[in-house]
Structure formats: structure tokens, C-alpha cells
PDB file of N, CA and C in Angstrom:
ATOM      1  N   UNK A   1      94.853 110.293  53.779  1.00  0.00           N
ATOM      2  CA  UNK A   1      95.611 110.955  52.739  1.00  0.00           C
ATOM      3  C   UNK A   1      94.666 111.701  51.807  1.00  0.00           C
ATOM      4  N   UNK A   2      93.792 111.248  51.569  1.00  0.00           N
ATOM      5  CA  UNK A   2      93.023 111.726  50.483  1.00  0.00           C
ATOM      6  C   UNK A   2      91.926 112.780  51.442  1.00  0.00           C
ATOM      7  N   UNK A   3      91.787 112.814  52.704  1.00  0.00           N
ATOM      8  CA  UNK A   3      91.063 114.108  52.953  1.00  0.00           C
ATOM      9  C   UNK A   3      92.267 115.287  53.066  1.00  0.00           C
ATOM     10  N   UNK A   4      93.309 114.662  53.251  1.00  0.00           N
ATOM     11  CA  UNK A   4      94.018 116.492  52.963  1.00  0.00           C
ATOM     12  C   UNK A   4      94.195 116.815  51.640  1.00  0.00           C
ATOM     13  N   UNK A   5      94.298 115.657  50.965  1.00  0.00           N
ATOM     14  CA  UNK A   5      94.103 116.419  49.450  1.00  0.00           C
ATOM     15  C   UNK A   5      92.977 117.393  49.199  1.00  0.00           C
ATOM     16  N   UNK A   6      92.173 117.019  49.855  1.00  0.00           N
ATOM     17  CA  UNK A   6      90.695 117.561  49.385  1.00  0.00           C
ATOM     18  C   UNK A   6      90.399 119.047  50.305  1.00  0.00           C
ATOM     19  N   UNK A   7      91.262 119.368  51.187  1.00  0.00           N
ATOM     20  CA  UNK A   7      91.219 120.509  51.812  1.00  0.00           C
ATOM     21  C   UNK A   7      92.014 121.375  51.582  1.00  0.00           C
ATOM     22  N   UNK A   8      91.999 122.857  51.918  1.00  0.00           N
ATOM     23  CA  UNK A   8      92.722 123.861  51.249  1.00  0.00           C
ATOM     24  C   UNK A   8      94.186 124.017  52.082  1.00  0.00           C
ATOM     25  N   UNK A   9      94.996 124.607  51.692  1.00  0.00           N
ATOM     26  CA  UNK A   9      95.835 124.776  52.888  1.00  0.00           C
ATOM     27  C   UNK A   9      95.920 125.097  54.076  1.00  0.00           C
ATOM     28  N   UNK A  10      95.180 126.639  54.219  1.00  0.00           N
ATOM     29  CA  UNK A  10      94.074 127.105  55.197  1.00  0.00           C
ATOM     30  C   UNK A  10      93.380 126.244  55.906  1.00  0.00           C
ATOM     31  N   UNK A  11      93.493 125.111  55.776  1.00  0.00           N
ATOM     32  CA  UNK A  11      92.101 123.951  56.798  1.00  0.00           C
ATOM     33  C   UNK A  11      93.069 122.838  57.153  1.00  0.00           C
ATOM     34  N   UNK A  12      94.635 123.030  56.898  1.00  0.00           N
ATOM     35  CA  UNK A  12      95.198 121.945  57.416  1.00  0.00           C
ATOM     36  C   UNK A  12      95.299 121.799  58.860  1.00  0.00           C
ATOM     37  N   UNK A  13      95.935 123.524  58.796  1.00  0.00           N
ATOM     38  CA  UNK A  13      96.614 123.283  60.476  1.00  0.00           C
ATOM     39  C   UNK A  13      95.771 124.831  61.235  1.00  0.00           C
ATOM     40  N   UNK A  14      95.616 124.280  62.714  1.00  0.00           N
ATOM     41  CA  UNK A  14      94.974 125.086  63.488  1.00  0.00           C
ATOM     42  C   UNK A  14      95.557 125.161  64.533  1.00  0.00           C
ATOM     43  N   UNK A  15      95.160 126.774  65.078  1.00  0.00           N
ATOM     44  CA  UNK A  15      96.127 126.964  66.094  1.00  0.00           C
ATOM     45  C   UNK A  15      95.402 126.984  67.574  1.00  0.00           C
ATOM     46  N   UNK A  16      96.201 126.619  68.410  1.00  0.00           N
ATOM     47  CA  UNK A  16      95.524 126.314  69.991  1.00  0.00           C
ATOM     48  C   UNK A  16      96.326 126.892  71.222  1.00  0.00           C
ATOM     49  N   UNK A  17      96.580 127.885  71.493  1.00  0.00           N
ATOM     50  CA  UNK A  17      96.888 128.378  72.854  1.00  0.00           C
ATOM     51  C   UNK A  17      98.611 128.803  72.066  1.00  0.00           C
ATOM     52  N   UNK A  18      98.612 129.371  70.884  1.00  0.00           N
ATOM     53  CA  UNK A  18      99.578 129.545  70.281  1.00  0.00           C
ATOM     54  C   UNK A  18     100.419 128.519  69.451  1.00  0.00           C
ATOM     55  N   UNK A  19      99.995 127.309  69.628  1.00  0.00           N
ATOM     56  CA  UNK A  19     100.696 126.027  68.654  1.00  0.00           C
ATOM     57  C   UNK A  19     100.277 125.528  67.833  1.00  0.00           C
ATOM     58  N   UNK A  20     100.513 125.540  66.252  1.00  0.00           N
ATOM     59  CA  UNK A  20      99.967 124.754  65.421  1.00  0.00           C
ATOM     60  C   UNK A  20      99.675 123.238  65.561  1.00  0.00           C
ATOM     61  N   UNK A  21      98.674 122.823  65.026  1.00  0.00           N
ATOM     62  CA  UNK A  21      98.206 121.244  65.334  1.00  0.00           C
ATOM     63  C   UNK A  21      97.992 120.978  63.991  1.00  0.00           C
ATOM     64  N   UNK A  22      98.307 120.138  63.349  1.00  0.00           N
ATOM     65  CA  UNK A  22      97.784 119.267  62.525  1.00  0.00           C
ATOM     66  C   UNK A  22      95.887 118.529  62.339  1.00  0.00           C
ATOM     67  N   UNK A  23      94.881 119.464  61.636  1.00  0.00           N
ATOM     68  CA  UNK A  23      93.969 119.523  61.446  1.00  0.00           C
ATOM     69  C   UNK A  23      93.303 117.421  61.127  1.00  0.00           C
ATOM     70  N   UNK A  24      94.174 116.737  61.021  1.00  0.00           N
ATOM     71  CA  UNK A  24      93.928 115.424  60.302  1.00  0.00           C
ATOM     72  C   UNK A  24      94.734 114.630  61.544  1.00  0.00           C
ATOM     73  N   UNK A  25      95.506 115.140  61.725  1.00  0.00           N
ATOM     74  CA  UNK A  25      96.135 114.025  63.203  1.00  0.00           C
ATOM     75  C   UNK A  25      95.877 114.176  64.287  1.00  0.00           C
ATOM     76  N   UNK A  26      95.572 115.514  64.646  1.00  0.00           N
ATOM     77  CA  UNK A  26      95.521 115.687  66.232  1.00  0.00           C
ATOM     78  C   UNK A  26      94.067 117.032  65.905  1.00  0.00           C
ATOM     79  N   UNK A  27      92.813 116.081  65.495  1.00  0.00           N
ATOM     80  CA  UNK A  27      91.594 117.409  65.630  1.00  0.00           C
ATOM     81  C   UNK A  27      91.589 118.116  66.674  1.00  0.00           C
ATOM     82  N   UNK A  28      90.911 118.961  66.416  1.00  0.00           N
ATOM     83  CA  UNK A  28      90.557 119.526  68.104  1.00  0.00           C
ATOM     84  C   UNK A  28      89.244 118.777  68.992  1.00  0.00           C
ATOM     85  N   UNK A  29      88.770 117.821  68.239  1.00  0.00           N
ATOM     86  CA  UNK A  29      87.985 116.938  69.180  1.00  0.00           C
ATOM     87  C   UNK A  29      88.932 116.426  70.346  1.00  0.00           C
ATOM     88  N   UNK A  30      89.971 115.395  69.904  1.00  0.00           N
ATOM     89  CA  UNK A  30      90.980 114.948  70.359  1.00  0.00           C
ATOM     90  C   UNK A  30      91.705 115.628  71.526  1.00  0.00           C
ATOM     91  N   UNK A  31      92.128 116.804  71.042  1.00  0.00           N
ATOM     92  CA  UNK A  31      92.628 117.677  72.376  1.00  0.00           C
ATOM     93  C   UNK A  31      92.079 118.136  73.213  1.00  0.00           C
ATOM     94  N   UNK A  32      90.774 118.504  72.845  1.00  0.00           N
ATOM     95  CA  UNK A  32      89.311 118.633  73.977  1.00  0.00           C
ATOM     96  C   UNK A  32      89.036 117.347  74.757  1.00  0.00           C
ATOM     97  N   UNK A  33      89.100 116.116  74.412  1.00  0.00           N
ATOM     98  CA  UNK A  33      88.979 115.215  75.429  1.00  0.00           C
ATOM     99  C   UNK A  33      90.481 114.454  76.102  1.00  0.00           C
ATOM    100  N   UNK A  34      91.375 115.296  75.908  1.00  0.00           N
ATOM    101  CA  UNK A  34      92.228 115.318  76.710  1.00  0.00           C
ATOM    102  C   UNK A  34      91.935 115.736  78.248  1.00  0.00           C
ATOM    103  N   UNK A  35      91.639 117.100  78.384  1.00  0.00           N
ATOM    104  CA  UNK A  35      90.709 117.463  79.592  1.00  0.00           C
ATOM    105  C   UNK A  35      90.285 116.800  80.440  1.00  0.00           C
ATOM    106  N   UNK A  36      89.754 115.984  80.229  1.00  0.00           N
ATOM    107  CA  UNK A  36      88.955 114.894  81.127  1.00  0.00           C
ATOM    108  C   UNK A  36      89.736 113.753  80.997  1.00  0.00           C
ATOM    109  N   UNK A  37      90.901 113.282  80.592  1.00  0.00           N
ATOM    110  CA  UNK A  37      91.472 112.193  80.779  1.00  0.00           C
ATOM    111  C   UNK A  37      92.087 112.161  81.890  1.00  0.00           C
ATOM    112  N   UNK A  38      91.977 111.016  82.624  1.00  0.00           N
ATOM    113  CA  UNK A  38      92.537 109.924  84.087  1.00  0.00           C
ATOM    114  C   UNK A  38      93.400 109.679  84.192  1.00  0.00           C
ATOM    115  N   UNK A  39      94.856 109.750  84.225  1.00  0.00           N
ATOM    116  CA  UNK A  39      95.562 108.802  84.455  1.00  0.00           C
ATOM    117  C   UNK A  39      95.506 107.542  85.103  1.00  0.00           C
ATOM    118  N   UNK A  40      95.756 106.194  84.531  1.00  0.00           N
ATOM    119  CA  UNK A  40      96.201 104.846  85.258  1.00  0.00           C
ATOM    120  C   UNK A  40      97.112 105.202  86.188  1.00  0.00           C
ATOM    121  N   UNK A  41      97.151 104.384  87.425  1.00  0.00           N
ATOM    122  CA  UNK A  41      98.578 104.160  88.308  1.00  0.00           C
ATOM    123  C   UNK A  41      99.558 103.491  87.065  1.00  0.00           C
ATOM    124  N   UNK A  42      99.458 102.505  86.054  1.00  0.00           N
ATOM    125  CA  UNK A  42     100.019 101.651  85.838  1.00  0.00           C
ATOM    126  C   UNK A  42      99.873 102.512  84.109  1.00  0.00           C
ATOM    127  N   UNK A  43      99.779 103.596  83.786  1.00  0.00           N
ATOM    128  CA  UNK A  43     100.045 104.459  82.734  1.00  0.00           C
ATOM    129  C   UNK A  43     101.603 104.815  82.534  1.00  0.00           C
ATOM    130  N   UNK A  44     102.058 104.711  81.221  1.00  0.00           N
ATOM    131  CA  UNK A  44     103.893 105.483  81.360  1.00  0.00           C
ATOM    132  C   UNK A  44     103.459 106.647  80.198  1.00  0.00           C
ATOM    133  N   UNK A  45     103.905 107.725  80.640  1.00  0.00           N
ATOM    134  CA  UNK A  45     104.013 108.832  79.494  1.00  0.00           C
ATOM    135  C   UNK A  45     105.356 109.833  79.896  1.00  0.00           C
ATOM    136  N   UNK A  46     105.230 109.845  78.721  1.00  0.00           N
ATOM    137  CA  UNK A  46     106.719 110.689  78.079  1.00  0.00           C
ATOM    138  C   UNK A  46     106.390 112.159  77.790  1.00  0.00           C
ATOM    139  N   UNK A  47     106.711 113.083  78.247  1.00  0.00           N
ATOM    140  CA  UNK A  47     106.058 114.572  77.706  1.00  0.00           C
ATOM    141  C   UNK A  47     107.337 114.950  77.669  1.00  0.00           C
ATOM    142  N   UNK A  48     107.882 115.891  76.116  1.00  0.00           N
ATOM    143  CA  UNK A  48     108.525 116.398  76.089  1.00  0.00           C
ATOM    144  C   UNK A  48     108.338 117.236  74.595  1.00  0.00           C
ATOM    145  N   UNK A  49     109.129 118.209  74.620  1.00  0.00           N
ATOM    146  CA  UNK A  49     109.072 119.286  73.379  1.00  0.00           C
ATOM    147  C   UNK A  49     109.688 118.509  72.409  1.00  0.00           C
ATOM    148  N   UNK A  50     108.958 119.353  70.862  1.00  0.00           N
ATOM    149  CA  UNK A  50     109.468 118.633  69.818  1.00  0.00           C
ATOM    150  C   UNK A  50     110.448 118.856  69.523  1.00  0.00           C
ATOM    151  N   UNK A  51     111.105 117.841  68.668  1.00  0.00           N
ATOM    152  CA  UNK A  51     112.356 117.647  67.879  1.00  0.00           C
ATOM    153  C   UNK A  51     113.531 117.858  69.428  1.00  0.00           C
ATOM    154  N   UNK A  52     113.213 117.077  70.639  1.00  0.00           N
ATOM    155  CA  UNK A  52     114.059 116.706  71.640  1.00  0.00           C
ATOM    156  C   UNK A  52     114.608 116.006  71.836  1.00  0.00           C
ATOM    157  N   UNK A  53     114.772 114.384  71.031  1.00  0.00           N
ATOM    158  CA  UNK A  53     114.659 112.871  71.061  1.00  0.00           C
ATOM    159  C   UNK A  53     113.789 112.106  71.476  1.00  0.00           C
ATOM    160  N   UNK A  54     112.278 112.567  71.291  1.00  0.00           N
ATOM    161  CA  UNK A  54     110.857 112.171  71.791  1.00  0.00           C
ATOM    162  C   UNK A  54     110.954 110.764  70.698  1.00  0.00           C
ATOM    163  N   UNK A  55     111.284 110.727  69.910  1.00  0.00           N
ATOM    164  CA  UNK A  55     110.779 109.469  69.413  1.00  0.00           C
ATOM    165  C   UNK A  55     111.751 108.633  69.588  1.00  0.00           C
ATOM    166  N   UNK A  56     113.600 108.775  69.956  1.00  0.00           N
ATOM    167  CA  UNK A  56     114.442 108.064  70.140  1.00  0.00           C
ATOM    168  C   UNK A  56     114.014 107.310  71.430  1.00  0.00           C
ATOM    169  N   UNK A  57     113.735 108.431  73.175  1.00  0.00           N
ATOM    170  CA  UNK A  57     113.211 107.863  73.640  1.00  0.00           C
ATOM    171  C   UNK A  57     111.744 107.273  73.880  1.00  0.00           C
ATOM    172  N   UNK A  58     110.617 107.264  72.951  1.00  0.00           N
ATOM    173  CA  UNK A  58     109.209 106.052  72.636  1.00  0.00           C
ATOM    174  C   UNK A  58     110.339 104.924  72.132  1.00  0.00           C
ATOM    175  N   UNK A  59     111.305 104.599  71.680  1.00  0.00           N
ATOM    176  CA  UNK A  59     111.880 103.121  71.628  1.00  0.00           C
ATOM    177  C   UNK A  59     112.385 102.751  72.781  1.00  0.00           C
ATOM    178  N   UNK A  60     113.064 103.293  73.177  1.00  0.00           N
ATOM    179  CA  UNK A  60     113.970 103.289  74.883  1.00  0.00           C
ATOM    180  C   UNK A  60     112.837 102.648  75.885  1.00  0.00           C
ATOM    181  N   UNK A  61     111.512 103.337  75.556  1.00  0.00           N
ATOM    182  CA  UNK A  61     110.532 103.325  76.543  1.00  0.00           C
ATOM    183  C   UNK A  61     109.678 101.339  76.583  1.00  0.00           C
ATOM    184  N   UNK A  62     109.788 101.482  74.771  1.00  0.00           N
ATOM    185  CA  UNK A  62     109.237  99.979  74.240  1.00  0.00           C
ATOM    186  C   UNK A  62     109.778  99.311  74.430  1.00  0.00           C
ATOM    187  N   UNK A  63     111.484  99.375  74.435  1.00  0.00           N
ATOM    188  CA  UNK A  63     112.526  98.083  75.103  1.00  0.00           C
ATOM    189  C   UNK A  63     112.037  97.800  76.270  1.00  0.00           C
ATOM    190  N   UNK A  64     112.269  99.077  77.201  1.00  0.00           N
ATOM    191  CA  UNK A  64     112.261  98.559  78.432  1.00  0.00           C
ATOM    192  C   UNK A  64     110.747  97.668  78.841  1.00  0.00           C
ATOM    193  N   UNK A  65     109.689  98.766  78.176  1.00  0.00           N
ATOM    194  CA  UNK A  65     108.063  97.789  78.548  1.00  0.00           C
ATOM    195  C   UNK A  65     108.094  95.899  78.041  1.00  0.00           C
ATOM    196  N   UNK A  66     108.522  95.913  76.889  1.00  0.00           N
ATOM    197  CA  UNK A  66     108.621  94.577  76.031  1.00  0.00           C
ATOM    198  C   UNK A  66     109.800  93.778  77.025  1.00  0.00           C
ATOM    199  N   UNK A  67     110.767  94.289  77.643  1.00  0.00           N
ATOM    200  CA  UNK A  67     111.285  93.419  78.404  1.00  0.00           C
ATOM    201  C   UNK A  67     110.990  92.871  79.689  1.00  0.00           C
ATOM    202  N   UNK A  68     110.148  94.265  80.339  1.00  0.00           N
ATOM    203  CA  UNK A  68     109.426  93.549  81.931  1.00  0.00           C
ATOM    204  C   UNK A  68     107.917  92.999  81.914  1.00  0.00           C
ATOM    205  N   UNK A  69     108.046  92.929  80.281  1.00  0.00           N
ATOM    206  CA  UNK A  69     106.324  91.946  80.091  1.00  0.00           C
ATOM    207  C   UNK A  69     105.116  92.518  79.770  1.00  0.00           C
ATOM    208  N   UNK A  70     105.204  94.216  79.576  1.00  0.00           N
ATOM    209  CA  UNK A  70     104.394  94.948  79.448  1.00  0.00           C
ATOM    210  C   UNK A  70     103.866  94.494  77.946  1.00  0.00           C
ATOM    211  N   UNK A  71     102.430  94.322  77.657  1.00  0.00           N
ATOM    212  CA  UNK A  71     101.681  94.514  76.060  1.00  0.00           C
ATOM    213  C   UNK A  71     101.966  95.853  75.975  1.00  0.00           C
ATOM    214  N   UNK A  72     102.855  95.589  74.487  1.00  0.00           N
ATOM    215  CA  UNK A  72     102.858  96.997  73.676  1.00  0.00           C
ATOM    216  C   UNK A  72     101.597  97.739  72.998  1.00  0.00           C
ATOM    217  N   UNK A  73     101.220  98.378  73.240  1.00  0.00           N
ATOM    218  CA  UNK A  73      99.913  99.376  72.570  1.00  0.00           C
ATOM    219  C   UNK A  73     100.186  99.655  70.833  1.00  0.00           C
ATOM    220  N   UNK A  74      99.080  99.477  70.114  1.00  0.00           N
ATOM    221  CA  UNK A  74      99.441  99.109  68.664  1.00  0.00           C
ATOM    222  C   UNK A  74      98.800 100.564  68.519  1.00  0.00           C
ATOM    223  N   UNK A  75      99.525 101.067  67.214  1.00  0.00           N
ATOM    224  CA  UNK A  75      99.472 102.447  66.905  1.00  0.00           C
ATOM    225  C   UNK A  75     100.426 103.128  67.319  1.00  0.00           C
ATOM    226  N   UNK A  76     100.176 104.576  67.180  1.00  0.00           N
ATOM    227  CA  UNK A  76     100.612 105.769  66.997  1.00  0.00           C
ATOM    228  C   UNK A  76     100.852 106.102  69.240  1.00  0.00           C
ATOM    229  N   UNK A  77     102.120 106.065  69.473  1.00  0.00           N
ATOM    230  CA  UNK A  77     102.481 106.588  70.666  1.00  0.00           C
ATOM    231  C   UNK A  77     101.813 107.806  71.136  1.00  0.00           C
ATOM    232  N   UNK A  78     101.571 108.877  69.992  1.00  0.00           N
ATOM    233  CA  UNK A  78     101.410 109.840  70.790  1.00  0.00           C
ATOM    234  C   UNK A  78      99.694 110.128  71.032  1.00  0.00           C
ATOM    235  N   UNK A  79      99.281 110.153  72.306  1.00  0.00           N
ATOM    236  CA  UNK A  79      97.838 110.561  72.692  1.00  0.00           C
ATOM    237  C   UNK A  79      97.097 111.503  71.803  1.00  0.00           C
ATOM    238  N   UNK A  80      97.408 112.494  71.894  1.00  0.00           N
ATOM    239  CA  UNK A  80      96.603 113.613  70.720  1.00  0.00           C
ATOM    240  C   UNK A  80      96.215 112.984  69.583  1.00  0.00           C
ATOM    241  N   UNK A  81      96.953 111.757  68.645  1.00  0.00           N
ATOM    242  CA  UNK A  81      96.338 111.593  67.713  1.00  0.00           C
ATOM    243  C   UNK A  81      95.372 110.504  68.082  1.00  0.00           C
ATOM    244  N   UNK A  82      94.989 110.309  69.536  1.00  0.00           N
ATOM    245  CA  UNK A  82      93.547 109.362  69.334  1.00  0.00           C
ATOM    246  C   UNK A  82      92.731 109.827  69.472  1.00  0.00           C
ATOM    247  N   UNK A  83      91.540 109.087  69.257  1.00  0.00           N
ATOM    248  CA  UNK A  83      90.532 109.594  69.430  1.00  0.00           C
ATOM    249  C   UNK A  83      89.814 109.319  70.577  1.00  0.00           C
ATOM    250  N   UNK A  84      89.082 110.586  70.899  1.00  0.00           N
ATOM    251  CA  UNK A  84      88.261 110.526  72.088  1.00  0.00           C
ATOM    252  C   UNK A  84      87.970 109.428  73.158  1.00  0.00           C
ATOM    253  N   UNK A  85      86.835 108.272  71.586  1.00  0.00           N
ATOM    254  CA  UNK A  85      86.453 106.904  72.230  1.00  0.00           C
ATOM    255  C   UNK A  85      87.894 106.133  72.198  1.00  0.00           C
ATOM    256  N   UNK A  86      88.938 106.473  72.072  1.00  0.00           N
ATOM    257  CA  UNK A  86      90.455 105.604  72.008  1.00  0.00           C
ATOM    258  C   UNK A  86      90.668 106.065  73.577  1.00  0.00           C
ATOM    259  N   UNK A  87      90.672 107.282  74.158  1.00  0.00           N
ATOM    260  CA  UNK A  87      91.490 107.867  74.984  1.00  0.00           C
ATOM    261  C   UNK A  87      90.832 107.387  76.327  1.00  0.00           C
ATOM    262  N   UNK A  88      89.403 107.135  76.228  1.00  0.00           N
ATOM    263  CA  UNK A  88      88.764 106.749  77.007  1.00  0.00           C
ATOM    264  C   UNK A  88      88.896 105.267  77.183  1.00  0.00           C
TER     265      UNK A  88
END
């Protein structure tokens, strides 16, 4: 919170292949080591455009994992906001 206070408006958000990103949630470190990420066989991801019911279904997705025994992953669902050494 307190580093976007401290930045101008101009340094919040940056743009990448035409889409604004959020300069504090999703750096562009983050989306650069997307690139090189692996998928698990045993990975679930959800890709879909915003404001679609992306976050109605990340609950849909947690019922169903929390019911066939899956450990829920603590944090933030969506990949972009981890970091590098997270993604790896």
C-alpha cells in the first residue's frame, strides 16, 4: 500500500502487448517468468477474460479441489501476481 502511495500515477500501470497491468501486482518481472513456466500433469488453471465470472468460478474450482482432497494453495489464485521464485 504504501509503495503506490509513493509513486506517481504514471508508474502505476504498464502496458504489455496492448493490456494494462497493474505495476505493484502483476510486475513485469512476473509476466516475464511466465515464459518459461511448466505445467504439472496434476496443475488446474482457469484462463478466462476479465469481469467473466473468473472469480465466481476460483470458488467452484476450491469446492470441488477441497472436496476430492486436494491442499488448497494459500494466496492470491491468480499466477501473474507471483513471483518468479513463487512460480517456480
Amino acid at each position: 500500500m504504501e509503495l503506490g502511495m509513493n509513486m506517481k500515477d504514471e508508474e502505476k500501470l504498464y502496458k504489455r502487448n496492448g493490456i494494462l497491468y497493474s505495476t505493484i501486482m502483476s510486475p513485469p518481472e512476473n509476466l516475464d517468468a511466465l515464459k518459461n513456466l511448466e505445467a504439472r500433469e496434476d496443475d488446474v488453471m482457469l484462463v478466462a477474460y476479465p469481469k467473466c465470472g473468473c472469480n465466481w468460478m476460483v470458488g467452484v474450482l476450491r469446492k470441488i479441489m477441497s472436496t476430492c482432497g486436494y491442499t488448497l494453495p494459500e494466496g492470491p489464485p491468480l499466477i501473474e501476481f507471483h513471483s518468479p521464485e513463487v512460480q517456480k
